[in-house]
PDB file of N, CA and C in Angstrom:
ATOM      1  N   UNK A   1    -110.461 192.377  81.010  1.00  0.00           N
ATOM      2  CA  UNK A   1    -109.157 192.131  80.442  1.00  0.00           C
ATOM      3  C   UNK A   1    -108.964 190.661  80.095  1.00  0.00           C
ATOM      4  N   UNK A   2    -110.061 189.887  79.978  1.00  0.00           N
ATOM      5  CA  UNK A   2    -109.502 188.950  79.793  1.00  0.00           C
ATOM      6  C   UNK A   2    -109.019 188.406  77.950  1.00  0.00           C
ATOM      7  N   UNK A   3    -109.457 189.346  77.628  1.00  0.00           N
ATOM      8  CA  UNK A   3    -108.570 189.113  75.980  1.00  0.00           C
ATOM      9  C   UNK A   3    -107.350 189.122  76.271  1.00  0.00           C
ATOM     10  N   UNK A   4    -106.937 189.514  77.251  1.00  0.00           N
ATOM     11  CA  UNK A   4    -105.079 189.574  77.626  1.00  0.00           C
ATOM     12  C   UNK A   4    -104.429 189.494  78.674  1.00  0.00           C
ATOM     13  N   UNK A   5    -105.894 188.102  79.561  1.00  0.00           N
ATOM     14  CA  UNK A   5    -104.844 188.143  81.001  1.00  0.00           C
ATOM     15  C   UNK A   5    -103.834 187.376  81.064  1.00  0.00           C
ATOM     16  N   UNK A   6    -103.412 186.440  80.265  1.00  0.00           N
ATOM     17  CA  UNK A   6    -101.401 186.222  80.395  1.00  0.00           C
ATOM     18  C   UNK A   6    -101.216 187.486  80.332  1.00  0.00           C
ATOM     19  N   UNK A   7    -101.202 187.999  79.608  1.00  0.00           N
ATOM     20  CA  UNK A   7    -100.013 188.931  79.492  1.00  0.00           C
ATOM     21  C   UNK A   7    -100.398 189.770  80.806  1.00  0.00           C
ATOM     22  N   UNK A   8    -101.666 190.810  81.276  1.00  0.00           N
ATOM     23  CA  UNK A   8    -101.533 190.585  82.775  1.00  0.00           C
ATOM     24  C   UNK A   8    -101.085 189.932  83.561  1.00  0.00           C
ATOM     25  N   UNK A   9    -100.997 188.747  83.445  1.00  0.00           N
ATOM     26  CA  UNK A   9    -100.698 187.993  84.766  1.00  0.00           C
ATOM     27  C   UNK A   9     -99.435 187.733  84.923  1.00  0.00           C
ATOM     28  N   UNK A  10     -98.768 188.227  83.367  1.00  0.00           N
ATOM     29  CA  UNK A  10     -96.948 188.332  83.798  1.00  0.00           C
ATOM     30  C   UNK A  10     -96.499 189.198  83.718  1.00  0.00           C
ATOM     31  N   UNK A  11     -96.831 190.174  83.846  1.00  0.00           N
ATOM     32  CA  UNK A  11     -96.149 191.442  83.479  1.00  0.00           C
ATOM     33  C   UNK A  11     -96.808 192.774  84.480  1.00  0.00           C
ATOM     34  N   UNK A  12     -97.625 192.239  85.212  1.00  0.00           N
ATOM     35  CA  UNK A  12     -98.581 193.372  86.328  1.00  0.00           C
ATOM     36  C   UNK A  12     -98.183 192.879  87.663  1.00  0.00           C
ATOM     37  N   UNK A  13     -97.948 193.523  88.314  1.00  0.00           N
ATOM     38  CA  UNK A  13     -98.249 193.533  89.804  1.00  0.00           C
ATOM     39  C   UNK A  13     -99.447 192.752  90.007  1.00  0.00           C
ATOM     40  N   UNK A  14     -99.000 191.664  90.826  1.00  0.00           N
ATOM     41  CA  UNK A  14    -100.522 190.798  91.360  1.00  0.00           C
ATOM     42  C   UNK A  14    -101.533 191.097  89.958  1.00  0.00           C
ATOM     43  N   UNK A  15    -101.138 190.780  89.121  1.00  0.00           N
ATOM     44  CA  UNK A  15    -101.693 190.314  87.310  1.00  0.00           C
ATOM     45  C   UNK A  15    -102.632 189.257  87.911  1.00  0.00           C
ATOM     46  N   UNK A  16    -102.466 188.274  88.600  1.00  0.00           N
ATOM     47  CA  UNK A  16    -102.428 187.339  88.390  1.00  0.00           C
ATOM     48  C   UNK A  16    -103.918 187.070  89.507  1.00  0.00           C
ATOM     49  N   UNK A  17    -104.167 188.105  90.105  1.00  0.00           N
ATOM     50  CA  UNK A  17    -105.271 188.042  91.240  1.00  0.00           C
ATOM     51  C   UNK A  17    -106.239 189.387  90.159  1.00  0.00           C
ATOM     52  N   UNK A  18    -105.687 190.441  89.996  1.00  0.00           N
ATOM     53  CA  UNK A  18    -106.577 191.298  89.640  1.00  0.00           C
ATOM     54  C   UNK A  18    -107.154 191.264  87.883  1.00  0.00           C
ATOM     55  N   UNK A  19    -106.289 190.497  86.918  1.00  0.00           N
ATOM     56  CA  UNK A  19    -106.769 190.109  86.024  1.00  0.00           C
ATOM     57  C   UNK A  19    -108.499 189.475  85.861  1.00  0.00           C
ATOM     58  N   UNK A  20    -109.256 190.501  84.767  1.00  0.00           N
ATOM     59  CA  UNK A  20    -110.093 189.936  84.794  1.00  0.00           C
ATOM     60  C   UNK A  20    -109.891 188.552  83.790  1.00  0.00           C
ATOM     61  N   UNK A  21    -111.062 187.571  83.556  1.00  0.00           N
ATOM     62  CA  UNK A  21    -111.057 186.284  82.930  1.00  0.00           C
ATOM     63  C   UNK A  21    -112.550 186.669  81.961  1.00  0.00           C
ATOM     64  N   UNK A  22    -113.039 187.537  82.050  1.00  0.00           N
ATOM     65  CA  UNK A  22    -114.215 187.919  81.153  1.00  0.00           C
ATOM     66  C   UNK A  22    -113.770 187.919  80.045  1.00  0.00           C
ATOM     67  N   UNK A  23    -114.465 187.586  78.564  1.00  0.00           N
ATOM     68  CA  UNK A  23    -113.751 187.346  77.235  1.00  0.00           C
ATOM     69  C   UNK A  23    -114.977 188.962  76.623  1.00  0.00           C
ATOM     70  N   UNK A  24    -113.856 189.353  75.823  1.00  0.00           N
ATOM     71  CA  UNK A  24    -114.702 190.477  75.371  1.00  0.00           C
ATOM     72  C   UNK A  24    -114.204 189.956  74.008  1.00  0.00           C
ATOM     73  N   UNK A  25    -114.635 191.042  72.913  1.00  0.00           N
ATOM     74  CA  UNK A  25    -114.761 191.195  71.909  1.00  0.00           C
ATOM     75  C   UNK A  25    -113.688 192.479  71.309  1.00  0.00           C
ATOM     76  N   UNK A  26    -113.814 193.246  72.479  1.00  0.00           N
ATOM     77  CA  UNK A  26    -112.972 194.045  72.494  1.00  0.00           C
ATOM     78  C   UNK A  26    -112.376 194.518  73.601  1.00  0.00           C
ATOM     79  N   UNK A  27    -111.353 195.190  73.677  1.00  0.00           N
ATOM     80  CA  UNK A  27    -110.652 195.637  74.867  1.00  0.00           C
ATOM     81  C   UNK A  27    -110.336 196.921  75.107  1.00  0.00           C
ATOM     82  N   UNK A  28    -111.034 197.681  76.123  1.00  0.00           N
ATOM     83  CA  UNK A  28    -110.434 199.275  76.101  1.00  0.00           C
ATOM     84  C   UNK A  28    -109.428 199.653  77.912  1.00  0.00           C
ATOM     85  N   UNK A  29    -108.267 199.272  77.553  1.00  0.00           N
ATOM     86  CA  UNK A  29    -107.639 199.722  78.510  1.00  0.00           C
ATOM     87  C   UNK A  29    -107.175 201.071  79.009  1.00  0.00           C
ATOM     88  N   UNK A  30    -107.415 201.449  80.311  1.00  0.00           N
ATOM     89  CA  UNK A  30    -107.980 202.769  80.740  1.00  0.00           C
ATOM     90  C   UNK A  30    -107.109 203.082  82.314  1.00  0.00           C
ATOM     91  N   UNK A  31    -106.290 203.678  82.446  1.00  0.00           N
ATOM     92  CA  UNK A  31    -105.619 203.813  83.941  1.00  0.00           C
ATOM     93  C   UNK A  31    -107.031 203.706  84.871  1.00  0.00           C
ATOM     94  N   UNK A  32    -108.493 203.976  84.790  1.00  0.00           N
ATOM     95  CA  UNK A  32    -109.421 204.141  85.343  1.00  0.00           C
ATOM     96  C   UNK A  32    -110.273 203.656  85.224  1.00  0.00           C
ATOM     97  N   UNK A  33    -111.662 203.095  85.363  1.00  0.00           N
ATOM     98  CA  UNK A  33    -112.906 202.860  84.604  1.00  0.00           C
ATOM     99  C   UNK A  33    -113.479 204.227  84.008  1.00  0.00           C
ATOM    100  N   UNK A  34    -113.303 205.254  85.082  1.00  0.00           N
ATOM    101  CA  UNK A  34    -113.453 206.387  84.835  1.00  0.00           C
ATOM    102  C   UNK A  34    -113.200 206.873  83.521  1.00  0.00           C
ATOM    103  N   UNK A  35    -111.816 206.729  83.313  1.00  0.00           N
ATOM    104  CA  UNK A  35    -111.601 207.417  81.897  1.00  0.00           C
ATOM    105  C   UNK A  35    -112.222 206.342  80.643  1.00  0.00           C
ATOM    106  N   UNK A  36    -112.351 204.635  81.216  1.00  0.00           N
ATOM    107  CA  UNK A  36    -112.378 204.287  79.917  1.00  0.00           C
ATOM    108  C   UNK A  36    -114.075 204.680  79.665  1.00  0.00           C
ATOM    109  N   UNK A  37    -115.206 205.230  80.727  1.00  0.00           N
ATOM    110  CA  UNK A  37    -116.180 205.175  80.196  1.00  0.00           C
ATOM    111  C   UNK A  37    -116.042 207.244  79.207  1.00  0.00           C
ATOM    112  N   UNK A  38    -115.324 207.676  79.928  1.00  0.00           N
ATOM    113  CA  UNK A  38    -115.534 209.128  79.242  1.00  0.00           C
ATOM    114  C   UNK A  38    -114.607 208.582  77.978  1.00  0.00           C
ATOM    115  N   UNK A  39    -113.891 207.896  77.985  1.00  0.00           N
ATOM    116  CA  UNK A  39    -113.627 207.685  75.688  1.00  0.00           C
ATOM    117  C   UNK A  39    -114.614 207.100  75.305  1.00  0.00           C
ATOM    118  N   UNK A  40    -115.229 206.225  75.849  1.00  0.00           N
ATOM    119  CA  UNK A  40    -116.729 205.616  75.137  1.00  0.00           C
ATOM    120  C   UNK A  40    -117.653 207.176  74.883  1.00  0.00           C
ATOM    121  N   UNK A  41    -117.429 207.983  75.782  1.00  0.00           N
ATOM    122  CA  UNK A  41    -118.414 208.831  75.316  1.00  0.00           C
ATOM    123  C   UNK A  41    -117.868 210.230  74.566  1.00  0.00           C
ATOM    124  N   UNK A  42    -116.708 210.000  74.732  1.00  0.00           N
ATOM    125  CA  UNK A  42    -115.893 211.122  73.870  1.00  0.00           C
ATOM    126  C   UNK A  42    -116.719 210.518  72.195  1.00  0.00           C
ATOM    127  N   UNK A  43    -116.177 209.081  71.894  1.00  0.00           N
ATOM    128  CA  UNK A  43    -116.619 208.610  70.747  1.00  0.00           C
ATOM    129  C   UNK A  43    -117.884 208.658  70.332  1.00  0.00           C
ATOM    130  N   UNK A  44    -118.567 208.592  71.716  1.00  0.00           N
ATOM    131  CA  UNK A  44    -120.466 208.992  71.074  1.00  0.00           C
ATOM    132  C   UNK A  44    -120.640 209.918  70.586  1.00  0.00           C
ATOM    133  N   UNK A  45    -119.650 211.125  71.024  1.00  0.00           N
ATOM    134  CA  UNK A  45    -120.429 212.495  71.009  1.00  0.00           C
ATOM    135  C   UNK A  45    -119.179 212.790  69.704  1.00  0.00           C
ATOM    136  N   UNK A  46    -118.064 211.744  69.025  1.00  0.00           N
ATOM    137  CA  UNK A  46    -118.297 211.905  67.852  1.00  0.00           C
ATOM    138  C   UNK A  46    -118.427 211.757  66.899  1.00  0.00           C
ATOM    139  N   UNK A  47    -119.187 210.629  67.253  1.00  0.00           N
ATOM    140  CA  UNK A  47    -120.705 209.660  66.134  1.00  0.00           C
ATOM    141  C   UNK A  47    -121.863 210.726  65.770  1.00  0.00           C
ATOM    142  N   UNK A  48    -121.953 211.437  67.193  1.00  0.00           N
ATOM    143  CA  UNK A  48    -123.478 211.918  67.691  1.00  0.00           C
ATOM    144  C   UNK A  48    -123.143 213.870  67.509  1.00  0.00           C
ATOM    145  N   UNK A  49    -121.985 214.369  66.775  1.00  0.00           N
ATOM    146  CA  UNK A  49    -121.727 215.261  66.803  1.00  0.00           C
ATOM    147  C   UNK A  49    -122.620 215.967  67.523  1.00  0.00           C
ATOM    148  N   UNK A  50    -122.027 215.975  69.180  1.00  0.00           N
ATOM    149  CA  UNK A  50    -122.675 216.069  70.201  1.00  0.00           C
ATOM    150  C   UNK A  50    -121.893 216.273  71.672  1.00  0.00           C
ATOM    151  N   UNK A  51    -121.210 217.239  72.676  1.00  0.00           N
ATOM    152  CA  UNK A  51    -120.675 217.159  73.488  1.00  0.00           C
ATOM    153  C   UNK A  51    -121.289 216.052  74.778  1.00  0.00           C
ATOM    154  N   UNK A  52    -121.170 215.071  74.934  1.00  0.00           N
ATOM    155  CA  UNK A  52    -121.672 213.991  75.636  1.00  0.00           C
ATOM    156  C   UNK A  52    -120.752 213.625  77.157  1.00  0.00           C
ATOM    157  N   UNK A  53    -119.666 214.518  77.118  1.00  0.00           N
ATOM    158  CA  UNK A  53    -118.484 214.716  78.125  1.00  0.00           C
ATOM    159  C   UNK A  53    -119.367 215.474  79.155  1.00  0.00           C
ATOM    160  N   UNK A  54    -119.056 214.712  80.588  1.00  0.00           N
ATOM    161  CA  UNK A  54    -119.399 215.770  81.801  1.00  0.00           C
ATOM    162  C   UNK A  54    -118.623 216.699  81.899  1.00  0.00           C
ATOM    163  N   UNK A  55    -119.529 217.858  82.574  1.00  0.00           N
ATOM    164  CA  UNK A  55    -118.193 219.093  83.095  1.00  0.00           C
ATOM    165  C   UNK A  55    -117.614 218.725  84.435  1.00  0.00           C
ATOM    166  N   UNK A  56    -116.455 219.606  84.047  1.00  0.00           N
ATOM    167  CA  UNK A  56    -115.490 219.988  85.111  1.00  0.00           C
ATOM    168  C   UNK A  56    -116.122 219.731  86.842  1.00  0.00           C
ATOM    169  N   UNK A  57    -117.157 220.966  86.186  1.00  0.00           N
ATOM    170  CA  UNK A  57    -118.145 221.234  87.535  1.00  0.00           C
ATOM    171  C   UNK A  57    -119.285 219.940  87.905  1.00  0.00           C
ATOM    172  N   UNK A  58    -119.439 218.945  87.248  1.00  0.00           N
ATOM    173  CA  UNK A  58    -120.398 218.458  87.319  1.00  0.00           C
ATOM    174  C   UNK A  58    -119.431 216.950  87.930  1.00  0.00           C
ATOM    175  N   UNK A  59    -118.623 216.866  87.455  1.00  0.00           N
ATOM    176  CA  UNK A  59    -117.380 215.422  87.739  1.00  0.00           C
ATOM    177  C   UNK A  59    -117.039 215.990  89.648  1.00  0.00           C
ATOM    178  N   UNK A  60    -116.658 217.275  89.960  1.00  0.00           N
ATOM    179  CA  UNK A  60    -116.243 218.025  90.783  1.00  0.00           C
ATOM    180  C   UNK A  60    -117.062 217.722  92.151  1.00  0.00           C
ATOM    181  N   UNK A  61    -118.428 218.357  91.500  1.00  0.00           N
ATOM    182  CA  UNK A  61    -119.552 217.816  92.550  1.00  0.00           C
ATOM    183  C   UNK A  61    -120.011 216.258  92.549  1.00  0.00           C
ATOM    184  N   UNK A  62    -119.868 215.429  91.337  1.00  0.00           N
ATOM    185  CA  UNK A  62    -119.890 214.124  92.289  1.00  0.00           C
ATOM    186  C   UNK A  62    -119.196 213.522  93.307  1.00  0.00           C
ATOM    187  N   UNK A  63    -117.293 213.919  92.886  1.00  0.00           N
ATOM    188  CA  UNK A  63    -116.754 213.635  93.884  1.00  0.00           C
ATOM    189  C   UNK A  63    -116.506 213.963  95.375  1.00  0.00           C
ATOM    190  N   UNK A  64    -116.739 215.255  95.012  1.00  0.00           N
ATOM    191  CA  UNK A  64    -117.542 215.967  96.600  1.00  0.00           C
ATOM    192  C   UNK A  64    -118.672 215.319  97.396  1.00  0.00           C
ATOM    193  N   UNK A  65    -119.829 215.099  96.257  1.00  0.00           N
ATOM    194  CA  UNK A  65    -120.401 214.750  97.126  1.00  0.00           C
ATOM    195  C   UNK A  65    -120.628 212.755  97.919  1.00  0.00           C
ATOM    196  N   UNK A  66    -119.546 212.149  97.020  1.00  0.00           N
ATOM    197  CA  UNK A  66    -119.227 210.778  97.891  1.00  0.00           C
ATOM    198  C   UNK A  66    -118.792 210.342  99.181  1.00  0.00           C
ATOM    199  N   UNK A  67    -117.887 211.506  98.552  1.00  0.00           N
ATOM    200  CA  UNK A  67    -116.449 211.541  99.809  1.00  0.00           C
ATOM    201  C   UNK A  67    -117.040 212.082 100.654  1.00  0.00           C
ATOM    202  N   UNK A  68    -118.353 212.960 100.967  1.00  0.00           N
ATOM    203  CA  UNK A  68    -119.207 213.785 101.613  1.00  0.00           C
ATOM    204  C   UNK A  68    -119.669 212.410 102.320  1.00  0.00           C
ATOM    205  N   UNK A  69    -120.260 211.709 101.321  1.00  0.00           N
ATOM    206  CA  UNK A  69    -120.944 210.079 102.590  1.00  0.00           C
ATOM    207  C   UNK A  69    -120.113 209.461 102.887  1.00  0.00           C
ATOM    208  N   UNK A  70    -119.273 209.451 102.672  1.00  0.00           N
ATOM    209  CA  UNK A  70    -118.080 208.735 103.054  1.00  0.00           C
ATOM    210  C   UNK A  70    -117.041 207.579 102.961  1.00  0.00           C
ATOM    211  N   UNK A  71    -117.397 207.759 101.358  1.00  0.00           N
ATOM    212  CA  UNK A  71    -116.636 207.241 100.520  1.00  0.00           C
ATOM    213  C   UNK A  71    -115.325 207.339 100.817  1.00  0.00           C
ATOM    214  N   UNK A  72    -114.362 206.538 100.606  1.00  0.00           N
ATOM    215  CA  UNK A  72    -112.965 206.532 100.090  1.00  0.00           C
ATOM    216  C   UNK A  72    -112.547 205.573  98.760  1.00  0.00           C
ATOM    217  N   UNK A  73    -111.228 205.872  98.755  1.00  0.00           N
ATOM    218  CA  UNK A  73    -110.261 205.939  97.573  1.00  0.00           C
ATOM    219  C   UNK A  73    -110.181 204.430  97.100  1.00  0.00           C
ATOM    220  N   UNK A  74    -110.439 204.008  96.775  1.00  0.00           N
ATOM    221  CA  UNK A  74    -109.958 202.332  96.335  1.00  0.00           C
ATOM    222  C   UNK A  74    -108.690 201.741  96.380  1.00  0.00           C
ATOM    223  N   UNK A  75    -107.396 202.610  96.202  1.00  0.00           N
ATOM    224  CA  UNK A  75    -106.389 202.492  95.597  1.00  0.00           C
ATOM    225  C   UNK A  75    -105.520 203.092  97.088  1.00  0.00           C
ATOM    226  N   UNK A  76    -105.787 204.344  97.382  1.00  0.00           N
ATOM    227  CA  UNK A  76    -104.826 205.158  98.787  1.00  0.00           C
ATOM    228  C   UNK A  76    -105.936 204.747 100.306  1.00  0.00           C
ATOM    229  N   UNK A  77    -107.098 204.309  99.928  1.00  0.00           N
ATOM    230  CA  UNK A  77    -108.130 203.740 101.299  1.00  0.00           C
ATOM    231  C   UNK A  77    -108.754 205.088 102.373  1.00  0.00           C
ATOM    232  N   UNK A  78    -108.072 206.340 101.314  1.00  0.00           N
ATOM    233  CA  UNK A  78    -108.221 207.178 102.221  1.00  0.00           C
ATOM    234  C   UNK A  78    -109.732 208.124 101.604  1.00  0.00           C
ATOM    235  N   UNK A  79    -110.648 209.212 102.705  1.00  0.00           N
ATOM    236  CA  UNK A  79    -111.981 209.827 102.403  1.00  0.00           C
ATOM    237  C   UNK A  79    -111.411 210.941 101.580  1.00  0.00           C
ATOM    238  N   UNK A  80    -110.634 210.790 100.539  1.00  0.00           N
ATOM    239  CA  UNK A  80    -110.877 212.173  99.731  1.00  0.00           C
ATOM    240  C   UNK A  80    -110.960 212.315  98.703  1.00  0.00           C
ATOM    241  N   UNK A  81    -110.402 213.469  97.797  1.00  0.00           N
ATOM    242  CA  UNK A  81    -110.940 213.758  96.494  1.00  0.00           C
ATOM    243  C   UNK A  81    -110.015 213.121  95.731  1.00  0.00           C
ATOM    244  N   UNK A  82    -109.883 211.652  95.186  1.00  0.00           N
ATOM    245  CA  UNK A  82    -109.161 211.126  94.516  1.00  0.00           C
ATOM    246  C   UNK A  82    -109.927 210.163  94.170  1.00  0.00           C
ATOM    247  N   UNK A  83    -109.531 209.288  92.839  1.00  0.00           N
ATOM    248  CA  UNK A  83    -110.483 208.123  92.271  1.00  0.00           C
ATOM    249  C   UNK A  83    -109.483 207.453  91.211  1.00  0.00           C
ATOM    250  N   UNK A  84    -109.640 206.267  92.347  1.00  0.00           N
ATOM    251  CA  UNK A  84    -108.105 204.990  91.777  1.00  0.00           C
ATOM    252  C   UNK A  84    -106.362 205.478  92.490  1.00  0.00           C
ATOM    253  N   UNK A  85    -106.456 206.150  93.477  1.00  0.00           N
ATOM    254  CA  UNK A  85    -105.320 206.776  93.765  1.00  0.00           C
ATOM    255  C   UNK A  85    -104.913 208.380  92.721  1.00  0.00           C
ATOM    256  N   UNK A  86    -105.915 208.615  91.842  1.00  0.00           N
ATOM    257  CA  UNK A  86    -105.323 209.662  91.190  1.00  0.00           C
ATOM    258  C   UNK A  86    -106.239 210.997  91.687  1.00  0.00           C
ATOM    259  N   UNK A  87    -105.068 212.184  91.592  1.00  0.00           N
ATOM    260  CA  UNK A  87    -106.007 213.418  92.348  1.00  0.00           C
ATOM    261  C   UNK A  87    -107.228 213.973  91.240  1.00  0.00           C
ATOM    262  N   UNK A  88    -108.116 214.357  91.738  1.00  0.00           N
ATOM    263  CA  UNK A  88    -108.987 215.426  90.760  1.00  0.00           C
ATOM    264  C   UNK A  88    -108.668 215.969  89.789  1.00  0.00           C
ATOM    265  N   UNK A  89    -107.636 217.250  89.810  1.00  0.00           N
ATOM    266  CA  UNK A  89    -107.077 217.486  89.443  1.00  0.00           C
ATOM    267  C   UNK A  89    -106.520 216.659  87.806  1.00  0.00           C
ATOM    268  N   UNK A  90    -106.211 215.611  88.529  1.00  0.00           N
ATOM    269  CA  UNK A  90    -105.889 214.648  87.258  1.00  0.00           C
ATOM    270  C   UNK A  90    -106.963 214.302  86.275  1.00  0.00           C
ATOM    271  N   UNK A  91    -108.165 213.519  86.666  1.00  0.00           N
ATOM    272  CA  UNK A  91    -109.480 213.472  86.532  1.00  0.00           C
ATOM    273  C   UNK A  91    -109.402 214.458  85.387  1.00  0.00           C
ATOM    274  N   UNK A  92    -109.513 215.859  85.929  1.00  0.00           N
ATOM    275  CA  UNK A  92    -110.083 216.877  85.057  1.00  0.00           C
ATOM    276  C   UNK A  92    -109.147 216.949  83.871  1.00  0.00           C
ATOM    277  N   UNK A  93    -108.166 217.079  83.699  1.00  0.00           N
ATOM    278  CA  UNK A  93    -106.910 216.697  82.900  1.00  0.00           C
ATOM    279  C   UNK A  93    -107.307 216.155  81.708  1.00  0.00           C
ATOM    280  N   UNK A  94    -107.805 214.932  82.113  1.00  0.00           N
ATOM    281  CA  UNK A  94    -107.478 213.558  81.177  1.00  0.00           C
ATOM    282  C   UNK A  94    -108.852 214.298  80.265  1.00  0.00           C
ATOM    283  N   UNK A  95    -109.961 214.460  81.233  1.00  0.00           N
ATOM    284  CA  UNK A  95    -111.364 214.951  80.620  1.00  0.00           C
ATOM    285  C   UNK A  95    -111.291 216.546  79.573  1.00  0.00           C
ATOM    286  N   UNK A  96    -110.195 217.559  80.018  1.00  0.00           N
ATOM    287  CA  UNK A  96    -110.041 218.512  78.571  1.00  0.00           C
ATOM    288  C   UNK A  96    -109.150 217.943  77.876  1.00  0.00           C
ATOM    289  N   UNK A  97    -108.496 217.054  77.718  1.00  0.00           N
ATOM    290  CA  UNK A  97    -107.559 216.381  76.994  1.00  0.00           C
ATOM    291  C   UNK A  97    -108.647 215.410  75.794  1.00  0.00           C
ATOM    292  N   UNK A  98    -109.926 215.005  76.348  1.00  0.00           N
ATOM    293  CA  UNK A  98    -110.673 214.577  75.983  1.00  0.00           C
ATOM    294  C   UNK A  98    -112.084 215.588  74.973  1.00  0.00           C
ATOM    295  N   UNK A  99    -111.652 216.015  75.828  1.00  0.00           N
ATOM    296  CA  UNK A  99    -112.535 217.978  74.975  1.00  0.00           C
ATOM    297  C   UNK A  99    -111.688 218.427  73.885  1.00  0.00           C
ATOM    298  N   UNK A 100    -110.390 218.463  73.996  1.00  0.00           N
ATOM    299  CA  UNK A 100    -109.685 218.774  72.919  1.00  0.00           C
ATOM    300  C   UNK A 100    -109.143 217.713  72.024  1.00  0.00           C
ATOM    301  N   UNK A 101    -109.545 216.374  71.897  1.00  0.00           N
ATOM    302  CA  UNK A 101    -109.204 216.051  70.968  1.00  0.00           C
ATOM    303  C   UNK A 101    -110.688 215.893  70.225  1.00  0.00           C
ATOM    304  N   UNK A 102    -111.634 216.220  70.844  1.00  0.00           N
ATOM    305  CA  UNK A 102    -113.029 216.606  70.155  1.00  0.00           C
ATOM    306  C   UNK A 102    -113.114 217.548  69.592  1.00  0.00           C
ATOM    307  N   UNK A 103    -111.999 218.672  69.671  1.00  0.00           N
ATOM    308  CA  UNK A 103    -112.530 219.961  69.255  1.00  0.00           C
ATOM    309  C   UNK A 103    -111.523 219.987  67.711  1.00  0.00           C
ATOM    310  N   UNK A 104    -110.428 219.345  68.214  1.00  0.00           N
ATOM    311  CA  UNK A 104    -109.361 219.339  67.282  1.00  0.00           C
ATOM    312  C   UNK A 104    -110.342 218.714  65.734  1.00  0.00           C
ATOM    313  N   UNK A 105    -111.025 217.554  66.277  1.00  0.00           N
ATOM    314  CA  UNK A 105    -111.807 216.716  64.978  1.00  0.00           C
ATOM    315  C   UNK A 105    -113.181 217.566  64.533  1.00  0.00           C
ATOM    316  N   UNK A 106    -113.250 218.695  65.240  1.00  0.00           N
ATOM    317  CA  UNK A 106    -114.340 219.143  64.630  1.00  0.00           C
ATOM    318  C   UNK A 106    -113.783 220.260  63.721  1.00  0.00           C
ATOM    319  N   UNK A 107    -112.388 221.006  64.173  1.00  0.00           N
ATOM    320  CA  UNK A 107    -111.618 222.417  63.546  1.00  0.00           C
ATOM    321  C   UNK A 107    -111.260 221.289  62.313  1.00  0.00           C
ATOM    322  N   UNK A 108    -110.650 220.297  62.307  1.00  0.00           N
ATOM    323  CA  UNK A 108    -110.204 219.809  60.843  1.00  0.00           C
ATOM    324  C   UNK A 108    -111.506 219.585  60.156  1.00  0.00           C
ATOM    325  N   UNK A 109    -112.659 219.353  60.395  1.00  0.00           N
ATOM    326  CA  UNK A 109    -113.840 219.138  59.535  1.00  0.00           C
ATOM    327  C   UNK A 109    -114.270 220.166  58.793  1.00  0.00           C
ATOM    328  N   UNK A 110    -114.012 221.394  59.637  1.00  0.00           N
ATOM    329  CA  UNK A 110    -114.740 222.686  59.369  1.00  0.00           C
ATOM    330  C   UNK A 110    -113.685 223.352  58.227  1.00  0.00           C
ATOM    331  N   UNK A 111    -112.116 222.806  58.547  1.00  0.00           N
ATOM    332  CA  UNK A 111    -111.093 223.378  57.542  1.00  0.00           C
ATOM    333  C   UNK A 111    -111.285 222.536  56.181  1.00  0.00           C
ATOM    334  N   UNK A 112    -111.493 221.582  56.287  1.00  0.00           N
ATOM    335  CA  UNK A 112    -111.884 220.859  54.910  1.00  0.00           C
ATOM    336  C   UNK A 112    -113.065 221.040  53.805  1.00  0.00           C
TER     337      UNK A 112
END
C-alpha cells in the first residue's frame, strides 16, 4: 500500500503502523491477501480462458488442514476456520462471486 499510505495512515485504524511503505506500480486492495491473490487469478483465467480459481473443496481442505497444525487466525488469535477474522463461509462467497463474474464474461462472449 504504499502508493497510498497517507491516506492509510489517516483514515485507518493504526494506518499508521500497519501501512505498508513498498512503492508499487500498482495497487490491488483486497479485505484479504487471500482474495487479492484469487482476482489476480480470476484475471488469468480470463486472459488464459481458463478456470484458474481453487475449489470450494480444495480452499476447505487447506484450511482444515492448518488449523489441524495449529494454526490460528491473525485477526481473532483464535485455532479455527477463519482467515483475517473472516469465516469460511465468507472465503467461499467472495470465491463464487469470483466464478460468476467469470461466467457472466464468458455468457456475454458466447451471446455476441
Amino acid at each position: 500500500m504504499g502508493k497510498v499510505f497517507e491516506k492509510v495512515s489517516e483514515n485507518v485504524s493504526f494506518g499508521h503502523i500497519i501501512a505498508s511503505t513498498a512503492k508499487t506500480r500498482y495497487l490491488l486492495s483486497c479485505g484479504t491477501s487471500n482474495w487479492g491473490a484469487w482476482a489476480l487469478l480470476a484475471g488469468l483465467s480470463a486472459l488464459k480462458d481458463e478456470q484458474l480459481l481453487p475449489s470450494d473443496e480444495f480452499e476447505t481442505e487447506v484450511l482444515k488442514n492448518i488449523v489441524a497444525a495449529g494454526a490460528v487466525d491473525a485477526v481473532t488469535r483464535q485455532n479455527e476456520l477463519t482467515v483475517d477474522g473472516f469465516p469460511l463461509e465468507c472465503h467461499l462467497d467472495i470465491l463464487a462471486k469470483l466464478r460468476l463474474t467469470l461466467e457472466n464474461r464468458d455468457n456475454r462472449r458466447l451471446a455476441s
